[in-house]
Protein backbone atom coordinates (compact mmCIF):
# COMPACT_ATOMS: atom_id res chain seq x y z
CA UNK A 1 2.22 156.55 -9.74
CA UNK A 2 4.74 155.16 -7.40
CA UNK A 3 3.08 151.78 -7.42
CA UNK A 4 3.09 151.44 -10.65
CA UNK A 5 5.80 148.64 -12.14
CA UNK A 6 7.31 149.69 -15.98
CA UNK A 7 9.76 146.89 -17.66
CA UNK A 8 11.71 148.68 -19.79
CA UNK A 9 13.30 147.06 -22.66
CA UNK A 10 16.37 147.45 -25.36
CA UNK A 11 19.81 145.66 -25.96
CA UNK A 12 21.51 148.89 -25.63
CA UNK A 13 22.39 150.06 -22.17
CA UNK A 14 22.54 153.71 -22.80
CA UNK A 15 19.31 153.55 -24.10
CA UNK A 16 17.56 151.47 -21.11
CA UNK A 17 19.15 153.91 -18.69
CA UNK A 18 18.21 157.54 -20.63
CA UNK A 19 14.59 155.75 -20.36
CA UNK A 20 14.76 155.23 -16.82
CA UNK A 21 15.84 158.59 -15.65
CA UNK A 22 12.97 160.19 -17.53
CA UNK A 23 10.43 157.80 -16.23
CA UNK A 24 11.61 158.58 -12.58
CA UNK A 25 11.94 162.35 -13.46
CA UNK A 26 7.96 162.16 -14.59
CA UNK A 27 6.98 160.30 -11.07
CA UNK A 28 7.53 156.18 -11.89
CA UNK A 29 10.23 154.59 -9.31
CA UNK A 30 9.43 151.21 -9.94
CA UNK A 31 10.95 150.54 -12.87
CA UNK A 32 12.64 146.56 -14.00
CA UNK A 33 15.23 146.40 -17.49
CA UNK A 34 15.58 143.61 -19.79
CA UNK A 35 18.31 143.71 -22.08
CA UNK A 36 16.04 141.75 -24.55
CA UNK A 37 12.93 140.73 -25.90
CA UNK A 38 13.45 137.02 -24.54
CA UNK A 39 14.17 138.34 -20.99
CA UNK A 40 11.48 140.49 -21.12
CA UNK A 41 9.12 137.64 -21.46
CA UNK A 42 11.00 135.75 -18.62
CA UNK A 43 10.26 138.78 -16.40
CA UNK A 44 6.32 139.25 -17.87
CA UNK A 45 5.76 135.40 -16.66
CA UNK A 46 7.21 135.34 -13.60
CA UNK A 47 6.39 138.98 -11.82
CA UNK A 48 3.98 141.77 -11.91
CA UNK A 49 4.36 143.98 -15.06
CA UNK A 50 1.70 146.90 -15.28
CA UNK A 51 3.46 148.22 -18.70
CA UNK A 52 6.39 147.66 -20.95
CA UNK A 53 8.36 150.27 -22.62
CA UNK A 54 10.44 148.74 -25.64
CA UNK A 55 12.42 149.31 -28.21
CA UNK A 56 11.64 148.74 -31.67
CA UNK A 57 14.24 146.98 -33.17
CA UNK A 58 16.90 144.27 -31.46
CA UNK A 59 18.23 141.68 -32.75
CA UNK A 60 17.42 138.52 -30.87
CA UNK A 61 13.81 139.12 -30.50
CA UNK A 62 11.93 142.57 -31.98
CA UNK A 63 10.11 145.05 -29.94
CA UNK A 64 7.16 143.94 -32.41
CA UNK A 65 7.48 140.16 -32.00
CA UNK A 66 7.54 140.69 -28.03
CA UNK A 67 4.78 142.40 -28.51
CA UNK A 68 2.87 139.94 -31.22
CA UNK A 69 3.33 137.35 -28.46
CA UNK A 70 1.83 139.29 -25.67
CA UNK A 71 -0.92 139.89 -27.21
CA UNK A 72 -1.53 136.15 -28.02
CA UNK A 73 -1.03 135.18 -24.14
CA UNK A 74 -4.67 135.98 -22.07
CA UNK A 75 -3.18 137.07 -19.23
CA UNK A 76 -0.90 139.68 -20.63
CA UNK A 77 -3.08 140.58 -23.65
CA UNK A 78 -4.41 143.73 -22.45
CA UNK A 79 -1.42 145.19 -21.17
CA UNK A 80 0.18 148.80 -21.72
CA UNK A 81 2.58 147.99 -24.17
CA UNK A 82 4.89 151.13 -25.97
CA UNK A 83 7.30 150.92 -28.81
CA UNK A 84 10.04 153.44 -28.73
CA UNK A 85 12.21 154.47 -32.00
CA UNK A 86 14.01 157.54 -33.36
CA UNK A 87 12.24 157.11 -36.55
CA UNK A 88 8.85 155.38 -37.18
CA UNK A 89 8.15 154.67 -40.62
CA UNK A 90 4.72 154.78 -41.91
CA UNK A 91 5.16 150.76 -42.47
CA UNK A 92 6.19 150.55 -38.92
CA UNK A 93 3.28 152.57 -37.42
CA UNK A 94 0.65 150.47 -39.82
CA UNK A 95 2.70 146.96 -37.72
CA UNK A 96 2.56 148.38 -34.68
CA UNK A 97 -1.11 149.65 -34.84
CA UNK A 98 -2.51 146.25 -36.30
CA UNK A 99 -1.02 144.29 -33.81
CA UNK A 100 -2.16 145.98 -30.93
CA UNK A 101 0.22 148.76 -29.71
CA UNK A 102 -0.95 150.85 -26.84
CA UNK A 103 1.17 153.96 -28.27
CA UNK A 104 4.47 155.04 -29.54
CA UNK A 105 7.22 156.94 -28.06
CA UNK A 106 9.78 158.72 -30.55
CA UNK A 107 13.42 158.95 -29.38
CA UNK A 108 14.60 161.83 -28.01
CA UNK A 109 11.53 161.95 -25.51
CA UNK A 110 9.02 164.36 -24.71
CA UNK A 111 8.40 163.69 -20.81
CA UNK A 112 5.20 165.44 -20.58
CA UNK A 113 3.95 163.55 -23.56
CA UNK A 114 4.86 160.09 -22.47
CA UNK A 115 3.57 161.31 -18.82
CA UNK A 116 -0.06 161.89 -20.37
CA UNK A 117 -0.03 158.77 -22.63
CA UNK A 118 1.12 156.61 -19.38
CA UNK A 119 -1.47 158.15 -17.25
CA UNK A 120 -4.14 157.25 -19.53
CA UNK A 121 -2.73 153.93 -20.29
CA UNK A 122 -1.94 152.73 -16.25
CA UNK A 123 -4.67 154.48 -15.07
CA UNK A 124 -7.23 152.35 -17.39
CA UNK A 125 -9.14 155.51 -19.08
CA UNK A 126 -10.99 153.92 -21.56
CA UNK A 127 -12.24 155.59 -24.62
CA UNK A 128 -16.00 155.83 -24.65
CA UNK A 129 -16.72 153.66 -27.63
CA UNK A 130 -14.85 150.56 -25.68
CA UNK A 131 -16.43 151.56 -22.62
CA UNK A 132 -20.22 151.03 -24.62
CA UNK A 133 -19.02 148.13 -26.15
CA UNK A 134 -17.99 146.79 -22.77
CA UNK A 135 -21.14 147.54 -21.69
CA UNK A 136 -22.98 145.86 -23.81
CA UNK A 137 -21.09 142.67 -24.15
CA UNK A 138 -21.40 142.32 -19.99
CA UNK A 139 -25.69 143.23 -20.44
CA UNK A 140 -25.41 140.43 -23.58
CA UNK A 141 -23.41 137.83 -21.27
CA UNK A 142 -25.80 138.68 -17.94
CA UNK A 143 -28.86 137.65 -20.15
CA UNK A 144 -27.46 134.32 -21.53
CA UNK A 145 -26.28 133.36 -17.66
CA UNK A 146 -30.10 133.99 -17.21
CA UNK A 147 -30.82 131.71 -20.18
CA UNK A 148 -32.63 134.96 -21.89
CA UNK A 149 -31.30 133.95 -24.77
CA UNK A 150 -33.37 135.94 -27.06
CA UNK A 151 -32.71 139.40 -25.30
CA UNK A 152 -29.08 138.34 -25.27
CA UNK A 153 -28.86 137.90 -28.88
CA UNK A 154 -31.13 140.93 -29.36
CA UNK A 155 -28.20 143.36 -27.51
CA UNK A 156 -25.39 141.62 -29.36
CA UNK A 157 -26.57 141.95 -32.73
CA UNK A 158 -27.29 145.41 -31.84
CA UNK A 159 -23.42 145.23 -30.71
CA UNK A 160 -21.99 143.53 -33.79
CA UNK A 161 -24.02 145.84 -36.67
CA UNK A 162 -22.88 148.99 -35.07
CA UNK A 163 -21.08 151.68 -37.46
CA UNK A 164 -18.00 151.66 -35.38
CA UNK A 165 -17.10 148.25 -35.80
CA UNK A 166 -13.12 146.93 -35.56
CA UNK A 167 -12.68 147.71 -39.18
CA UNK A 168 -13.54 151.54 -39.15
CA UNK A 169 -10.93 152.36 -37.05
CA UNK A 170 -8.78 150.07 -39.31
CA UNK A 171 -9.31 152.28 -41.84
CA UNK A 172 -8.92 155.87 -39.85
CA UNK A 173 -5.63 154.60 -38.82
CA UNK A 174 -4.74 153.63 -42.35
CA UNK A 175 -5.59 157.01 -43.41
CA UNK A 176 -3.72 158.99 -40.52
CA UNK A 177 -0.85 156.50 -40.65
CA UNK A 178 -0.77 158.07 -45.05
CA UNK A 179 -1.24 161.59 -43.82
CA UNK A 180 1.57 160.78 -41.48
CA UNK A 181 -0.56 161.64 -37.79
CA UNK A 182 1.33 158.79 -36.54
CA UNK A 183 -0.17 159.24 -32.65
CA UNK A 184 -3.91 159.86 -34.07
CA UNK A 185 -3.27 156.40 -36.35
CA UNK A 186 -2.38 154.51 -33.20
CA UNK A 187 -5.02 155.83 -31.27
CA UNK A 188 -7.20 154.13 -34.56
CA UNK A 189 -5.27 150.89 -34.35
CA UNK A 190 -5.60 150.69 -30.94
CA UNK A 191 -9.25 151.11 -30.96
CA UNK A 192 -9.76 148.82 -33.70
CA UNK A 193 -7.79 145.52 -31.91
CA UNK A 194 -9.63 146.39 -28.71
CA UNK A 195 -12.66 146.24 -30.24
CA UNK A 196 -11.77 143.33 -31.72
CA UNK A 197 -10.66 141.62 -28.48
CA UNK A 198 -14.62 142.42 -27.47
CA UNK A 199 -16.14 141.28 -30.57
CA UNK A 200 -14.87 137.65 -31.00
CA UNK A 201 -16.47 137.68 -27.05
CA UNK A 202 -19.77 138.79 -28.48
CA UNK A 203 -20.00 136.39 -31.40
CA UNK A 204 -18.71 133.68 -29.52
CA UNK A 205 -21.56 134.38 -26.88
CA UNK A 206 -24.30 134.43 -29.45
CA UNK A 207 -22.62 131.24 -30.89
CA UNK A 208 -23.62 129.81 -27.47
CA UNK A 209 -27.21 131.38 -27.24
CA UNK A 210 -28.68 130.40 -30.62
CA UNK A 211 -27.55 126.97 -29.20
CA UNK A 212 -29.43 126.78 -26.34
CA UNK A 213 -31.88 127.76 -28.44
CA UNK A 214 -31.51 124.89 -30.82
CA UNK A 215 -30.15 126.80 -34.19
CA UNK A 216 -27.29 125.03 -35.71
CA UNK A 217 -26.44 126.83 -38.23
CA UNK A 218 -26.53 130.26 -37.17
CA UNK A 219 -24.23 129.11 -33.85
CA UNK A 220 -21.68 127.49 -35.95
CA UNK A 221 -21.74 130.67 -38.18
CA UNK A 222 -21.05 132.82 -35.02
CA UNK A 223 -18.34 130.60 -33.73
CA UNK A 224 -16.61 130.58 -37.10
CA UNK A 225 -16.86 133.96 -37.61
CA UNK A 226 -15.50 134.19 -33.76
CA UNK A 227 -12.71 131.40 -34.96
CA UNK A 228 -11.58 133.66 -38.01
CA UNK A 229 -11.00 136.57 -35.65
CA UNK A 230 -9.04 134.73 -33.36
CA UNK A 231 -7.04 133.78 -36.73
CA UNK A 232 -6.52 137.09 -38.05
CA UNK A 233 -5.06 137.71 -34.35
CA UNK A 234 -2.64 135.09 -34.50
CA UNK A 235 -4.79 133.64 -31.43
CA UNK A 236 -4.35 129.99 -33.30
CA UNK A 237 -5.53 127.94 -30.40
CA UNK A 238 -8.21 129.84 -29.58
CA UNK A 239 -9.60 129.33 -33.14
CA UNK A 240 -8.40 125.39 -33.57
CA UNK A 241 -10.73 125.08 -30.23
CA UNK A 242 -13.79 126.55 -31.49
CA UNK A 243 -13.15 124.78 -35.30
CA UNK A 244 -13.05 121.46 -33.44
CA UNK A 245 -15.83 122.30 -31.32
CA UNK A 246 -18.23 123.08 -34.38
CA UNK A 247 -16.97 119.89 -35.95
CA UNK A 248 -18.43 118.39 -32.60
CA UNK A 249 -21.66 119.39 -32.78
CA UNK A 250 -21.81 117.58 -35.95
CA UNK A 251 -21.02 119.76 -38.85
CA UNK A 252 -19.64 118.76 -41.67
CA UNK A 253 -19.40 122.32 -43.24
CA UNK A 254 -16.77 123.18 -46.01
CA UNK A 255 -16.34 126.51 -44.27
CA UNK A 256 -15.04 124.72 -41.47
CA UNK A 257 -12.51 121.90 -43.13
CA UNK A 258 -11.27 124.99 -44.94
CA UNK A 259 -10.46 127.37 -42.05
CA UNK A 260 -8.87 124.52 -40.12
CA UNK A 261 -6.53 123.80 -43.48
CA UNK A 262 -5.67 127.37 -43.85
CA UNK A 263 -4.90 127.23 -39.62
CA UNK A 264 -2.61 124.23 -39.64
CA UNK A 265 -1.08 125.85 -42.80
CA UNK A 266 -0.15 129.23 -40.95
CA UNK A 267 1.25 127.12 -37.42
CA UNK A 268 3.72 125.49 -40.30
CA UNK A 269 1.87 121.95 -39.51
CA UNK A 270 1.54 120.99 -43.35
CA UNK A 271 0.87 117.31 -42.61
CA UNK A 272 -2.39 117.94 -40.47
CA UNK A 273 -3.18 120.87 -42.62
CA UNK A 274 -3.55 118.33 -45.49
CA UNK A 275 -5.33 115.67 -43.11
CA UNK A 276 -8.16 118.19 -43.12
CA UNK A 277 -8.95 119.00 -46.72
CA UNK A 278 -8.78 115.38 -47.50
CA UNK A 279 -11.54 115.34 -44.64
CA UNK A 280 -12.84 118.04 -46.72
CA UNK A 281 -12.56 116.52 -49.68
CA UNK A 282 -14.54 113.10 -48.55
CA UNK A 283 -17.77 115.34 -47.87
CA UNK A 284 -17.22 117.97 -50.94
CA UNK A 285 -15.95 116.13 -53.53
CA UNK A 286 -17.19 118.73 -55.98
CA UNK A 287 -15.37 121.82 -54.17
CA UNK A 288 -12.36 122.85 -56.59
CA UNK A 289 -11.50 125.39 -53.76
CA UNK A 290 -10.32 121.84 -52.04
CA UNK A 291 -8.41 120.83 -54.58
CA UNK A 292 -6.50 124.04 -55.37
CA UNK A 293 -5.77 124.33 -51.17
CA UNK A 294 -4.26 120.92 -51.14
CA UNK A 295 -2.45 121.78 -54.40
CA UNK A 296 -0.84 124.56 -52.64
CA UNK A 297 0.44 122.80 -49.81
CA UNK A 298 2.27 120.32 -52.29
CA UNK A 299 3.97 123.15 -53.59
CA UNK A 300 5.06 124.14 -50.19
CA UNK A 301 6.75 120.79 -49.58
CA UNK A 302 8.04 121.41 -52.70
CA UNK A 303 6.90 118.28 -54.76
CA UNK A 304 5.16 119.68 -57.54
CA UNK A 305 4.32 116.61 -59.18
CA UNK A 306 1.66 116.17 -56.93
CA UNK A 307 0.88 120.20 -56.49
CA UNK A 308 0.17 119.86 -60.33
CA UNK A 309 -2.38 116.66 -59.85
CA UNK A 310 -4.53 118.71 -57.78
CA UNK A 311 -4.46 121.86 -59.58
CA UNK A 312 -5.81 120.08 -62.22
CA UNK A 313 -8.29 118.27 -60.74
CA UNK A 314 -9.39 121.53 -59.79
CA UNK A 315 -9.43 122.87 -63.21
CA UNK A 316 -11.43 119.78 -64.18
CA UNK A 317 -14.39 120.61 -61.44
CA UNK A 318 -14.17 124.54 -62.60
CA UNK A 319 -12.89 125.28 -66.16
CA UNK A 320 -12.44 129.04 -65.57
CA UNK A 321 -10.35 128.61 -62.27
CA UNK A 322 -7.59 131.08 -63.62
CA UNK A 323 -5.64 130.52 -60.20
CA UNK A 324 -5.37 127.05 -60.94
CA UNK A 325 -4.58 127.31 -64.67
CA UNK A 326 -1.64 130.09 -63.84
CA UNK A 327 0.17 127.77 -61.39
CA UNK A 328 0.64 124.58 -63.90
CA UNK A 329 1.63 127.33 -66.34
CA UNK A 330 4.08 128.04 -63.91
CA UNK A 331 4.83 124.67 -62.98
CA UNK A 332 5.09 123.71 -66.52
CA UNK A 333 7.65 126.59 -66.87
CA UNK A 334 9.61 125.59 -64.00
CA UNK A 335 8.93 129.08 -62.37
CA UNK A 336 8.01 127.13 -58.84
């Protein structure tokens, strides 16, 4: 355990240091501190971390936002990662556990609890649902370097229609987090964004196989489904990369033109967010989804004599688009 390096994080001295003598009491010596999140990150780039310990709440960067951007970052993704608080909320836990958090430690500490929970974390145990899924993601991948494409796809849609899919353990750690079995709801949520991690492999693989063999359409709906993962991760890049590459290959799906809106709408880019429903637009002219979307982003840049032009046109292509009719009610009312 000796070997093992633990960054311990929190603005408050007192705090960093009660940390530190219970990790050394339980058998870790190598321990760094970072008296913030932005530190923290400093150290996470520039040495080797093999888990980080930190508080919830600070002021200049969260425990939660440290750990939302570690997650985003490949190298760092997988890493250990442990909030500590003296009170976790069921609102907190739910954060925390869709996000990624490898477990939770609730101030004052219980050393042989966080002993077991670091053990299992440093030493890499994985739970044997991951371990399957790992598995059969590396058997899926072998075949495709092999160009046995059909086999390949044959173990990953085996892999993606299982029962325990990403959003079952969602759901278990929604219900725990309610019955307030904070440590079994994390467990759930950890499960779930792990699994996730594996899937957007898997359908991006099978994106690439039913390419090779020459299907269009059922690779670019693979790599968007692989895209909106990476989305609902906050992996942005990731998912602008595989959008583009779709558009590439020559699609001119609505699916597409929309995600890419909705992605340039979430990095704050509203200008190139609207440069791709217009694209939209010039290839579904018909589409009062289009219309609505680029209403919207009017309304964020607050000129809402233009947000109104498109809701309507909207309205015009679909005469029960209630959406649409409730925001010029709104806009006629001066409510936005």
């Amino acid at each position: 355990m000796q070997e093992r390096s633990i960054l311990v994080v929190s603005e408050k001295e007192r705090e960093r240091t009660a940390l530190t003598q219970i990790l050394k009491k339980i058998g870790y010596d190598q321990i760094l501190s970072a008296q913030s999140g932005g530190n923290a990150w400093a150290f996470l780039k520039s040495k080797k971390i093999d888990c980080v310990i930190s508080a919830y709440e600070m002021e200049e960067m969260s425990g939660l936002a440290l750990l939302k951007i570690l997650r985003r970052e490949e190298p760092v993704a997988d890493l250990p990662f442990f909030l500590t608080h003296d009170a976790f909320t069921k609102i907190k836990v739910i954060k925390a556990g869709q996000i990624g958090v490898t477990g939770l430690f609730v101030i004052p500490y219980n050393g042989e609890g966080m002993k077991d929970k670091l053990f299992r974390a440093l030493e890499k145990i994985k739970d044997p649902v991951i371990a399957q899924v790992e598995e059969s993601l590396e058997k899926g991948v072998d075949l495709i370097e092999r160009q046995e494409f059909t086999e390949a796809l044959k173990v990953f849609q085996t892999l993606v229609n299982q029962r325990e899919n990403p959003e079952y353990y969602f759901n278990i750690g929604y219900i725990k987090t309610s019955q307030g079995q904070h440590s079994e709801a994390i467990e759930a949520f950890s499960k779930a964004t792990q699994l996730d991690r594996l899937f957007v492999k898997a359908y991006e693989a099978m994106g690439r196989a039913y390419k090779a063999l020459g299907d269009a359409q059922k690779s670019e709906e693979c790599l968007q489904v692989a895209a909106e993962i990476y989305m609902d991760t906050d992996k942005l890049g990731s998912a602008e990369e595989l959008l583009n590459e779709i558009l590439e290959a020559g699609s001119n799906s609505l699916n597409v033109f929309n995600t890419l809106g909705v992605l340039h709408r979430k990095k704050g880019d509203i200008n190139q967010a609207l440069r791709q429903y217009k694209k939209a637009l010039k290839v579904h002219p018909d589409e009062p989804y289009i219309y609505y979307n680029i209403g919207r982003l009017y309304l964020d840049m607050k000129n809402t004599t233009q947000a109104k032009l498109y809701f309507q046109a909207a309205l015009d292509k679909d005469h029960g688009f209630e959406e649409a009719k409730q925001v010029i009610k709104a806009i006629d009312l001066g409510l936005v």
